[in-house]
C-alpha atoms as a PDB file:
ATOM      1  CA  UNK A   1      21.406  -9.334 -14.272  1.00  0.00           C
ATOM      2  CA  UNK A   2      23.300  -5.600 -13.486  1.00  0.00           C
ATOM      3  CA  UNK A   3      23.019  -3.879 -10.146  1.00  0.00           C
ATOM      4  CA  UNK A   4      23.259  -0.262  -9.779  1.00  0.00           C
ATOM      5  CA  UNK A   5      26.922   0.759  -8.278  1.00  0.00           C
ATOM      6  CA  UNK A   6      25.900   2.058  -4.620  1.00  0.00           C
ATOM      7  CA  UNK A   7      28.371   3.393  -1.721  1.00  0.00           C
ATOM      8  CA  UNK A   8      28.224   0.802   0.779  1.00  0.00           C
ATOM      9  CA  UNK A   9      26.010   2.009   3.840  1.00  0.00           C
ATOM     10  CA  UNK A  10      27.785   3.428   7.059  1.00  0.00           C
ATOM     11  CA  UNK A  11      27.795   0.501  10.164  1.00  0.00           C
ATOM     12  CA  UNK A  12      24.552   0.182  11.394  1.00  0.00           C
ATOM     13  CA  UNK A  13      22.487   2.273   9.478  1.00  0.00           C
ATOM     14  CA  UNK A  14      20.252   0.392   6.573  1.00  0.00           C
ATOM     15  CA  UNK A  15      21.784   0.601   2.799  1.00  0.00           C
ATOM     16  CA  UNK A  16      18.118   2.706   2.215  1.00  0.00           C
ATOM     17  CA  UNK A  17      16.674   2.473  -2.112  1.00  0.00           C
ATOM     18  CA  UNK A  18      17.703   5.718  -2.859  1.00  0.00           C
ATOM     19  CA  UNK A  19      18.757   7.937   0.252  1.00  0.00           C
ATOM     20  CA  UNK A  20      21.671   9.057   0.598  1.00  0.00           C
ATOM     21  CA  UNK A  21      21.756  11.539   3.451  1.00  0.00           C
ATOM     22  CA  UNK A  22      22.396  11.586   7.160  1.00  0.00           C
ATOM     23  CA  UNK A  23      20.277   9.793   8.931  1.00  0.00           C
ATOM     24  CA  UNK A  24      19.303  10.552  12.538  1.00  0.00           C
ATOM     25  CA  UNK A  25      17.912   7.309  14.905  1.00  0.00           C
ATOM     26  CA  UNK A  26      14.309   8.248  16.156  1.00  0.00           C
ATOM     27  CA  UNK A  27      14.172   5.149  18.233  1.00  0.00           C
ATOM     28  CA  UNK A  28      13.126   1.421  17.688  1.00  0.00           C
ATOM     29  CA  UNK A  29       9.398   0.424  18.626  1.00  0.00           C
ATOM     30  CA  UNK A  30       7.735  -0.810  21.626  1.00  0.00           C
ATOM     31  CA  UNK A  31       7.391  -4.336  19.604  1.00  0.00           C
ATOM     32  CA  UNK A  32      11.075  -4.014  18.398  1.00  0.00           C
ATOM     33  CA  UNK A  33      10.008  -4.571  14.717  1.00  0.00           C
ATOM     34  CA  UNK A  34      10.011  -1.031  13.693  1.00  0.00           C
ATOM     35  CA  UNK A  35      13.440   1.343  13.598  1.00  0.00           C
ATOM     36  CA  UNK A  36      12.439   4.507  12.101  1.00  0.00           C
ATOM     37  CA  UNK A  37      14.469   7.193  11.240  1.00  0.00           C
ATOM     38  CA  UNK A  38      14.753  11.196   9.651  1.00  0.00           C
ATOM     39  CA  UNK A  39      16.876  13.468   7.588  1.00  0.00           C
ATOM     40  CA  UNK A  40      17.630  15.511  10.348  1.00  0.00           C
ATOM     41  CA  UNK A  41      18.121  18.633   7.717  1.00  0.00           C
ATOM     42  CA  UNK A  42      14.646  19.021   7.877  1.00  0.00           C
ATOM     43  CA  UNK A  43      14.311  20.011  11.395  1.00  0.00           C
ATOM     44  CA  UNK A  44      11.351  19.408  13.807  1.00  0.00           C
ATOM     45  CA  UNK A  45       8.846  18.963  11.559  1.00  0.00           C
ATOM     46  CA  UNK A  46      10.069  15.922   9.954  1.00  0.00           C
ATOM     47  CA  UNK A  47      10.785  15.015  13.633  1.00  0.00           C
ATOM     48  CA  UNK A  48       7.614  15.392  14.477  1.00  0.00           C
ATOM     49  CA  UNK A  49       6.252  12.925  11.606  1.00  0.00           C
ATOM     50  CA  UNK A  50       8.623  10.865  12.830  1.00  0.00           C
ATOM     51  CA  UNK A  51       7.853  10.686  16.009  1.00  0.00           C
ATOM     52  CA  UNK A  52       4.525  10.105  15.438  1.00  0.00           C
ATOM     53  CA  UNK A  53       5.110   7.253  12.944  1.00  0.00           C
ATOM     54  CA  UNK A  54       7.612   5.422  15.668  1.00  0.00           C
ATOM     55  CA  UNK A  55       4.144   5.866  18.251  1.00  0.00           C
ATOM     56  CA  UNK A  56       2.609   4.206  15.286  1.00  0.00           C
ATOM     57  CA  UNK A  57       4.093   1.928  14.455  1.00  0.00           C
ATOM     58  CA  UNK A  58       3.304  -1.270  16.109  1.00  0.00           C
ATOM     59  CA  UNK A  59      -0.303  -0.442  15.444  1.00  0.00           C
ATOM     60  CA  UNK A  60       0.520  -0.536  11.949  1.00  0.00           C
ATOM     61  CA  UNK A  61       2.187  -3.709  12.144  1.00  0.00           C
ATOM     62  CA  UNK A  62      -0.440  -5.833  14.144  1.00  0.00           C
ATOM     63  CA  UNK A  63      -3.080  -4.300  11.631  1.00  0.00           C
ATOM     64  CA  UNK A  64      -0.962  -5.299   8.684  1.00  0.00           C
ATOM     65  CA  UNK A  65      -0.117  -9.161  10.220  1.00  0.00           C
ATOM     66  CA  UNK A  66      -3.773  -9.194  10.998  1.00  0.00           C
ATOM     67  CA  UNK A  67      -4.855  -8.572   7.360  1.00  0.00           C
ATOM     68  CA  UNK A  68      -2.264 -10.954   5.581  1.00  0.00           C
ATOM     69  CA  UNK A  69      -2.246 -13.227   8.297  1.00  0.00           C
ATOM     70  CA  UNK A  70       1.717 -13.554   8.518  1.00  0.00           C
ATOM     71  CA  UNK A  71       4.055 -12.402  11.411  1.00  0.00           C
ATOM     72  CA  UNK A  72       5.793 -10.206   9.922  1.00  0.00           C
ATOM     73  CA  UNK A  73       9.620  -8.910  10.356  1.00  0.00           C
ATOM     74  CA  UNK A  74      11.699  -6.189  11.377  1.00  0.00           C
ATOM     75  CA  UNK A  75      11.903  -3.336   9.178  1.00  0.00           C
ATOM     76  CA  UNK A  76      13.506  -0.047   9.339  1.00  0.00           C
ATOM     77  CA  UNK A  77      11.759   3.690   7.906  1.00  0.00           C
ATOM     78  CA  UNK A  78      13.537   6.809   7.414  1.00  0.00           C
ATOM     79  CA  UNK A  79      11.184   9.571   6.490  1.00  0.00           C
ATOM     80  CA  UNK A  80      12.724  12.387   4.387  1.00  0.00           C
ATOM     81  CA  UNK A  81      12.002  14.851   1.424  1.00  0.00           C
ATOM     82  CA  UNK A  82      11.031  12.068  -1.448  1.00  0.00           C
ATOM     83  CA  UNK A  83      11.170  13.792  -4.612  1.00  0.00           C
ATOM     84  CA  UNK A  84      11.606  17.102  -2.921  1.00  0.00           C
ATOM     85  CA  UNK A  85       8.038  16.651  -1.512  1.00  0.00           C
ATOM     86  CA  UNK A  86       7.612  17.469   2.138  1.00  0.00           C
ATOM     87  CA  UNK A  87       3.723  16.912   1.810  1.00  0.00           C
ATOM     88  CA  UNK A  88       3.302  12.868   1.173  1.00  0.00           C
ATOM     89  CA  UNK A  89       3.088  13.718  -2.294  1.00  0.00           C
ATOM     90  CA  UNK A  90       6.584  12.247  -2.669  1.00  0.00           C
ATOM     91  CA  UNK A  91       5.408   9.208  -1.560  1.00  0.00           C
ATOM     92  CA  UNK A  92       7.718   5.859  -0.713  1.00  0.00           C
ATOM     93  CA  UNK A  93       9.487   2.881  -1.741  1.00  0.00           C
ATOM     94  CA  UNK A  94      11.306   0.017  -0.502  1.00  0.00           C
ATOM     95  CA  UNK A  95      14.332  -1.988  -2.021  1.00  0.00           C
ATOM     96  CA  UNK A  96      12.323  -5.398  -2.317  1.00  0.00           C
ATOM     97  CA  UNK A  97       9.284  -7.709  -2.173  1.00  0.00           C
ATOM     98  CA  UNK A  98      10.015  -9.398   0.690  1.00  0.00           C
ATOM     99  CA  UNK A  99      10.834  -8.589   4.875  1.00  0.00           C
ATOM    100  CA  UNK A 100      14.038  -9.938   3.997  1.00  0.00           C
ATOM    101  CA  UNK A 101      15.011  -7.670   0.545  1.00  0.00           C
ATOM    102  CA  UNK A 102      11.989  -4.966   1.045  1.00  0.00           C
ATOM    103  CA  UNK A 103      12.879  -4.213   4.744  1.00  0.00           C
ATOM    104  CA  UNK A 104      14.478  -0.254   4.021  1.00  0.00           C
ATOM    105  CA  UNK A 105      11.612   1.669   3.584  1.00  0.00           C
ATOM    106  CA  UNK A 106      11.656   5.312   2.654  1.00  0.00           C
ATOM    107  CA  UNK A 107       8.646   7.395   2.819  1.00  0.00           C
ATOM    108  CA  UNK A 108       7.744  10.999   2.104  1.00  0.00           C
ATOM    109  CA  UNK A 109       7.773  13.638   5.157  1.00  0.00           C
ATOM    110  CA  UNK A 110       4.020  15.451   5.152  1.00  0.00           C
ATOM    111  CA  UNK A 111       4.523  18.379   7.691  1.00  0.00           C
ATOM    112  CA  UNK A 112       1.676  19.138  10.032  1.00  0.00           C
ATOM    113  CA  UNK A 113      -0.083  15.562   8.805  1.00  0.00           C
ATOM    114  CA  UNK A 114       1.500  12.156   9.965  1.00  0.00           C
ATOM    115  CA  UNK A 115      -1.060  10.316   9.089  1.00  0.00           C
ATOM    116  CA  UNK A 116      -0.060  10.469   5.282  1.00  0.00           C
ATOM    117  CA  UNK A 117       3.282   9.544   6.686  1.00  0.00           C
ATOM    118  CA  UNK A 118       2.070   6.540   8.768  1.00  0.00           C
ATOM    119  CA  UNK A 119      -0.312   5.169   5.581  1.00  0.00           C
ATOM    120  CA  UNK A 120       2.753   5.278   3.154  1.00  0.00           C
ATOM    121  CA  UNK A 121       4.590   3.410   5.722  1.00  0.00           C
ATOM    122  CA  UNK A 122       1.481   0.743   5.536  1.00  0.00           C
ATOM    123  CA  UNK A 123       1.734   0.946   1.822  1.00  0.00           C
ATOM    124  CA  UNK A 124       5.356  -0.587   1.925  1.00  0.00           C
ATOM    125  CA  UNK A 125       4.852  -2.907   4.726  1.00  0.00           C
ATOM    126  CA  UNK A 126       2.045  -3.963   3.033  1.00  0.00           C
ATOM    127  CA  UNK A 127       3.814  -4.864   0.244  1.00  0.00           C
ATOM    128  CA  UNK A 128       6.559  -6.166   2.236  1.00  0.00           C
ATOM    129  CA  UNK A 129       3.922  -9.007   3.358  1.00  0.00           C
ATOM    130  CA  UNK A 130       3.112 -10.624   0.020  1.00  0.00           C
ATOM    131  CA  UNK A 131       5.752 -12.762   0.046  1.00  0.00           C
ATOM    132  CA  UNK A 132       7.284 -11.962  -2.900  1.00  0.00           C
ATOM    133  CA  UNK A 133       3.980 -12.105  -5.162  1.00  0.00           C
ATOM    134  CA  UNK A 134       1.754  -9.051  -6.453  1.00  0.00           C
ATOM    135  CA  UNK A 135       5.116  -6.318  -5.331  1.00  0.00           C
ATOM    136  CA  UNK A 136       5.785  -4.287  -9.204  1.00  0.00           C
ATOM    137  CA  UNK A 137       2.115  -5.285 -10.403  1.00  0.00           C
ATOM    138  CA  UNK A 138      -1.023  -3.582 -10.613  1.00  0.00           C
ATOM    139  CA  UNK A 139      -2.636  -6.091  -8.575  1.00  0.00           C
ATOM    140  CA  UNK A 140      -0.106  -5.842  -5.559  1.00  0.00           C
ATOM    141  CA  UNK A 141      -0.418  -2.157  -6.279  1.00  0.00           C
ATOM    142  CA  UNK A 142      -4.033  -1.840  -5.883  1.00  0.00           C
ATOM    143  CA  UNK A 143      -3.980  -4.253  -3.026  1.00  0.00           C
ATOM    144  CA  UNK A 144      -1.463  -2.140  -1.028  1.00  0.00           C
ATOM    145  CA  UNK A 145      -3.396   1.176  -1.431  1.00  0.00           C
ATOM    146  CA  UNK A 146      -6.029  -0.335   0.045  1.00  0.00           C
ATOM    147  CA  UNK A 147      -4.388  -1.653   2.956  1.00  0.00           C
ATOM    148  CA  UNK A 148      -2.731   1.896   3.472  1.00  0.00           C
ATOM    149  CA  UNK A 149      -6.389   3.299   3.076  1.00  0.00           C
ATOM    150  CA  UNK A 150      -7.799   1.412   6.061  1.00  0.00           C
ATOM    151  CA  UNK A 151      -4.461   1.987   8.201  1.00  0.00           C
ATOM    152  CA  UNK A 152      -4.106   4.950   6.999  1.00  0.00           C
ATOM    153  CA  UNK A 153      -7.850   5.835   7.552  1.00  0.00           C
ATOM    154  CA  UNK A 154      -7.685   7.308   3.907  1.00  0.00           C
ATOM    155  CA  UNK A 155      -5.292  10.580   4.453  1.00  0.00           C
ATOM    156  CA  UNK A 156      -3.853   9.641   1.253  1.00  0.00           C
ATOM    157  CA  UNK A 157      -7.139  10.200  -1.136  1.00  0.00           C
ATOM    158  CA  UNK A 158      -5.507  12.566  -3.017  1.00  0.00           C
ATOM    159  CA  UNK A 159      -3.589   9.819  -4.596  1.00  0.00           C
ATOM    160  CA  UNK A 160      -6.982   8.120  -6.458  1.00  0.00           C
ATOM    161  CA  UNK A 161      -6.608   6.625  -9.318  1.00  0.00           C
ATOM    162  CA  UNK A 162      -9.944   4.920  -9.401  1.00  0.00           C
ATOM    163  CA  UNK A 163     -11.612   8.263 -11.347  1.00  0.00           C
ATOM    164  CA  UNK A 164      -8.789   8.663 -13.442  1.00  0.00           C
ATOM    165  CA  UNK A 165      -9.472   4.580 -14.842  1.00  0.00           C
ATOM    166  CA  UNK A 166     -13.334   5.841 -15.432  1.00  0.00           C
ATOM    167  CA  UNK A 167     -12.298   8.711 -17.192  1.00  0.00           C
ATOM    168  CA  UNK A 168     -10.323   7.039 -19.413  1.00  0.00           C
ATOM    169  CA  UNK A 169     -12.761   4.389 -20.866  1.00  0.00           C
ATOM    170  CA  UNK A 170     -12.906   2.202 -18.349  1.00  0.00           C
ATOM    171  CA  UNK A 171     -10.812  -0.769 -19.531  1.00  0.00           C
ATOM    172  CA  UNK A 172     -10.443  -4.371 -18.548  1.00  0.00           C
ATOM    173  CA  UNK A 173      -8.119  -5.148 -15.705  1.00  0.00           C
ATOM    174  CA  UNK A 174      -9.896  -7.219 -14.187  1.00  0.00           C
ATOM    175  CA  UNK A 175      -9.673 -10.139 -16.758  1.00  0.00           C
ATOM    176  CA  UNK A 176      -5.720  -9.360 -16.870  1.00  0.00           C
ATOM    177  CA  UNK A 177      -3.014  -8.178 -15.178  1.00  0.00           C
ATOM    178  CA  UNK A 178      -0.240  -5.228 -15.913  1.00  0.00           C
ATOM    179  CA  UNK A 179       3.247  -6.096 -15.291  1.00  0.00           C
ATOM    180  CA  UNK A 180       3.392  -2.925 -13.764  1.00  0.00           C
ATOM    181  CA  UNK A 181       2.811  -0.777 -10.377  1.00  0.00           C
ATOM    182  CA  UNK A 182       2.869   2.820 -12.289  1.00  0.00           C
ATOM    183  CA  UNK A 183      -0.270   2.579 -14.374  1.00  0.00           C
ATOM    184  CA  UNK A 184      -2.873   4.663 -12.923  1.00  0.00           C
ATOM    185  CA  UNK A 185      -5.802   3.049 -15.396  1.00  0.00           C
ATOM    186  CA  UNK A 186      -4.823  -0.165 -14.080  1.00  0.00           C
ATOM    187  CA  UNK A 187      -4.438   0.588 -10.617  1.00  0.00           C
ATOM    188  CA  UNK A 188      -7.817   2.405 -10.917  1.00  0.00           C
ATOM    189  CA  UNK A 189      -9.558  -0.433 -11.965  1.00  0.00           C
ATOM    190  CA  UNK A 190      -7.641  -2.593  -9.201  1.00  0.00           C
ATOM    191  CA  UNK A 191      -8.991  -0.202  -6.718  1.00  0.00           C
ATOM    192  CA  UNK A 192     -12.674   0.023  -7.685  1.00  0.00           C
ATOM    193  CA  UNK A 193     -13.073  -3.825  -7.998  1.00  0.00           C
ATOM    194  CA  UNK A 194     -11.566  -3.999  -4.557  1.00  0.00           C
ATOM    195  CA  UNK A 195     -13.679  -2.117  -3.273  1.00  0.00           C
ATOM    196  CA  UNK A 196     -17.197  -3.765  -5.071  1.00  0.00           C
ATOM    197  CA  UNK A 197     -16.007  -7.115  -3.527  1.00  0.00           C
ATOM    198  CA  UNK A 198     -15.640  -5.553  -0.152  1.00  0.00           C
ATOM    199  CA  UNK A 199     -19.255  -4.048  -0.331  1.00  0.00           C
ATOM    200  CA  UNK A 200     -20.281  -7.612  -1.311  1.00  0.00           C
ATOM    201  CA  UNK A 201     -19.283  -8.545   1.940  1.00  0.00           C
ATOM    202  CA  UNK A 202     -16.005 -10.221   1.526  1.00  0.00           C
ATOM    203  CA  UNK A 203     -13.324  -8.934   4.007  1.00  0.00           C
ATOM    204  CA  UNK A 204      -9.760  -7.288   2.923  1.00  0.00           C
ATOM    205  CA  UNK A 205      -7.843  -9.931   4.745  1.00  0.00           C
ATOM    206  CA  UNK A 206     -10.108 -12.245   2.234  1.00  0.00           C
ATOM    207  CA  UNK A 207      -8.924 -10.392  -0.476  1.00  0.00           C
ATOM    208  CA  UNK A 208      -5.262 -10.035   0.576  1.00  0.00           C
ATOM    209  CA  UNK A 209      -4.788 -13.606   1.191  1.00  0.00           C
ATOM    210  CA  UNK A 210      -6.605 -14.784  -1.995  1.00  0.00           C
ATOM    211  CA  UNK A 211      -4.161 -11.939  -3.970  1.00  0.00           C
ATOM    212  CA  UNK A 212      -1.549 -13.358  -2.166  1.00  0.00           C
ATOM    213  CA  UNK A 213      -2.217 -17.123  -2.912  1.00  0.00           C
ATOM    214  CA  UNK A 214      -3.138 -16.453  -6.786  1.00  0.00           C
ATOM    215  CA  UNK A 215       0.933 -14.783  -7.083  1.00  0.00           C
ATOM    216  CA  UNK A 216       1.817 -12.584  -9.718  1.00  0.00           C
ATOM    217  CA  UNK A 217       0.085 -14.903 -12.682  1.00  0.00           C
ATOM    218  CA  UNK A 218      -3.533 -13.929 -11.004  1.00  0.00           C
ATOM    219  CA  UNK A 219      -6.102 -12.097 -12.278  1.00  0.00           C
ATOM    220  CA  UNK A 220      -8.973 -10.194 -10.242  1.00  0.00           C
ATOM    221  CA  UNK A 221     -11.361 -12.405 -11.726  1.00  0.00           C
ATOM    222  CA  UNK A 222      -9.817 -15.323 -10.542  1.00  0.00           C
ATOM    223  CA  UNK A 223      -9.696 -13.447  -7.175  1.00  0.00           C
ATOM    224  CA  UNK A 224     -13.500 -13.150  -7.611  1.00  0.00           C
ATOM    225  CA  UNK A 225     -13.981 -16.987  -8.801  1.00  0.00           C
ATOM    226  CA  UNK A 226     -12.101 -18.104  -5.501  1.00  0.00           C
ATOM    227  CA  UNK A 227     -13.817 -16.172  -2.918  1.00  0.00           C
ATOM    228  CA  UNK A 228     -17.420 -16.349  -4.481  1.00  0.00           C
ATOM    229  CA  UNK A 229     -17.400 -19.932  -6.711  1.00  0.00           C
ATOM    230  CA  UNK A 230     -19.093 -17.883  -9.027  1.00  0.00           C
ATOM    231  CA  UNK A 231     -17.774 -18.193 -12.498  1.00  0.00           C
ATOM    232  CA  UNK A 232     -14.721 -15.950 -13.328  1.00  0.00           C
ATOM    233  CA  UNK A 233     -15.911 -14.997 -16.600  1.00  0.00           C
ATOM    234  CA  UNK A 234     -18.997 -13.308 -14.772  1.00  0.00           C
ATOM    235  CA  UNK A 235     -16.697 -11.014 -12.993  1.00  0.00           C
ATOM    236  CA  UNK A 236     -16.337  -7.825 -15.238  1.00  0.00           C
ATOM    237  CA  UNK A 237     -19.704  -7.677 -16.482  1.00  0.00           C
ATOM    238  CA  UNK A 238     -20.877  -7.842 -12.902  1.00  0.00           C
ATOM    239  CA  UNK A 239     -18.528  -5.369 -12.048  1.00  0.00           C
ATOM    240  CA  UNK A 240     -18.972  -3.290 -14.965  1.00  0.00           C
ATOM    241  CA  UNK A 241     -22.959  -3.320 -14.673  1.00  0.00           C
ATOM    242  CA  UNK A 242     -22.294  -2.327 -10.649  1.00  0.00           C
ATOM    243  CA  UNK A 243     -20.110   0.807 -11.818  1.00  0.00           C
ATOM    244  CA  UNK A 244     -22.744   2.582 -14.385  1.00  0.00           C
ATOM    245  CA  UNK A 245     -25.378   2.000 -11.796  1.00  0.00           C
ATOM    246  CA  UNK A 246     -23.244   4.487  -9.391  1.00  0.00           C
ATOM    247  CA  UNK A 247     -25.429   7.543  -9.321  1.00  0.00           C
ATOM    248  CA  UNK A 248     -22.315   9.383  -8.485  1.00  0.00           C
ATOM    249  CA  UNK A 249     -20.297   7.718 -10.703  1.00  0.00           C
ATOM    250  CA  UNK A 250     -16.774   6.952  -9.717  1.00  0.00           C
ATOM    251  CA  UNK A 251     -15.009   9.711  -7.944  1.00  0.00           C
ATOM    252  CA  UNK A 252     -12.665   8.078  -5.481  1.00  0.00           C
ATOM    253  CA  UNK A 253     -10.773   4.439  -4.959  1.00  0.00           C
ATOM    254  CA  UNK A 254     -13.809   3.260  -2.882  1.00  0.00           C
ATOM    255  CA  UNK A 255     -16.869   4.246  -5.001  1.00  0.00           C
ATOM    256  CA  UNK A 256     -18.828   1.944  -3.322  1.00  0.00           C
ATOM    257  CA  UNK A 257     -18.778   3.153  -0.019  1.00  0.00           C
ATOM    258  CA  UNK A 258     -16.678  -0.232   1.608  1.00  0.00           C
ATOM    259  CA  UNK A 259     -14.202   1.996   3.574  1.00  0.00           C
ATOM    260  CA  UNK A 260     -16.142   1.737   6.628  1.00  0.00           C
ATOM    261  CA  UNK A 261     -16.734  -1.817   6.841  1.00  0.00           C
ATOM    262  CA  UNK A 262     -13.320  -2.983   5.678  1.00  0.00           C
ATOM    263  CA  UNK A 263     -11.635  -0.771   8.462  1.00  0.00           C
ATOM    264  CA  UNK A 264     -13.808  -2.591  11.230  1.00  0.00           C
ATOM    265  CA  UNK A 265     -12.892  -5.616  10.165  1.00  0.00           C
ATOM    266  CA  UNK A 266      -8.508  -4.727  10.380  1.00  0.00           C
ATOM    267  CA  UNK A 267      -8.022  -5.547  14.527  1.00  0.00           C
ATOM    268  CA  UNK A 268      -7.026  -2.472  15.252  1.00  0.00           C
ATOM    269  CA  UNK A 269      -7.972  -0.064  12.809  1.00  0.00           C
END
């Protein structure tokens, strides 16, 4: 296995997935879980997302133990121009699938909004908390959209890829899994099943925890077998049958309206 030839970090500041700036110390959290930092190039409005996300950010972090059940560990965020974006639109990544490996997080300044900042932050954490399972598949993927949804209390919509896996056909994820977190048809179909077994009553810490417990071999059908002893083979025809009955159709990751209920049910949220 080859590693990627990377300056070693300065003393004291993370060794961050792909940053390689100055990085000015907002502050640690309340909880002392959460050291977030900023580019200061950017000036005060990157200070003022992270600001905001270091007010956050113990919030975030009981909401996000809450839903995988897990004390989780200390991370550290530096919030800069991803891609060049300064909207969210960059969006973030972290080194690892673990605390331990995943704990640099980078996410995407969004001036004037840091509530896209403080749901990609969830988005990694998120991630972060599986253990090691679902992190790089489309299951994980889906999974940690949705947690960054009901943290996040959906200011990242405009990333939906739910309409995007209608519009192209529609296919079967839910019998299989992609090896992959970049898909969007996957991830689509990730997020609209999610969303028809929250509706059905079944709570996103249900969900994460069954994700979590099925690893990266599991299949959203076995996810449906395990929380409803139904069959899993009834799964996507279920599901399927559920989606063309929409009388909207599908035209965001929750098209079943579960937003509501799933962030009542996140302490916190």
């Amino acid at each position: 296995m080859s590693h990627p030839l990377r300056a070693l970090p300065r003393a004291g500041v993370p060794a961050w997935p792909s940053y390689r700036g100055p990085a000015q110390l907002v502050g640690t959290s309340a909880g002392g879980l959460v050291t977030v930092y900023v580019d200061p190039r950017l000036g005060q409005p990157a200070l003022a997302n992270a600001r905001d996300l270091l007010a956050a950010a113990d919030g975030v972090v009981a909401q996000n133990d809450a839903i995988f059940g897990i004390a989780g560990g200390p991370v550290a965020v530096i919030v800069f121009a991803l891609g060049g974006a300064t909207d969210g639109t960059g969006g973030a990544d972290h080194g690892g699938c673990t605390f331990q490996s995943g704990g640099a997080i980078e996410v995407d300044a969004s001036y004037g909004s840091s509530e896209r900042v403080i749901a990609l932050f969830e988005a990694e954490l998120s991630e972060c908390a599986m253990g090691g399972n679902l992190c790089g598949y489309s299951t994980g993927e889906a999974l940690s959209r949705w947690c960054a949804m009901v943290v996040g209390h959906n200011a990242l919509a405009d990333f939906a890829t739910a309409p995007t896996w209608a519009q192209d056909g529609m296919a079967n994820w839910v019998d299989q899994t992609e090896q992959t977190d970049q898909d969007p048809d996957s991830i689509g179909c990730g997020m609209a099943f999610i969303s028809w077994l929250l509706r059905q009553g079944q709570s996103l810490s249900q969900l994460a925890r069954g994700m979590v417990a099925l690893g990266d071999g599991g299949t959203l059908a076995e996810l449906y077998a395990a929380l409803t002893g139904a069959p899993a083979a009834e799964a996507w025809p279920r599901f399927t049958a559920a989606v063309q009955a929409l009388p909207d159709g599908v035209r965001s990751d929750d098209p079943f309206g579960a937003l509501a209920t799933a962030s009542a049910g996140v302490s916190g949220a």
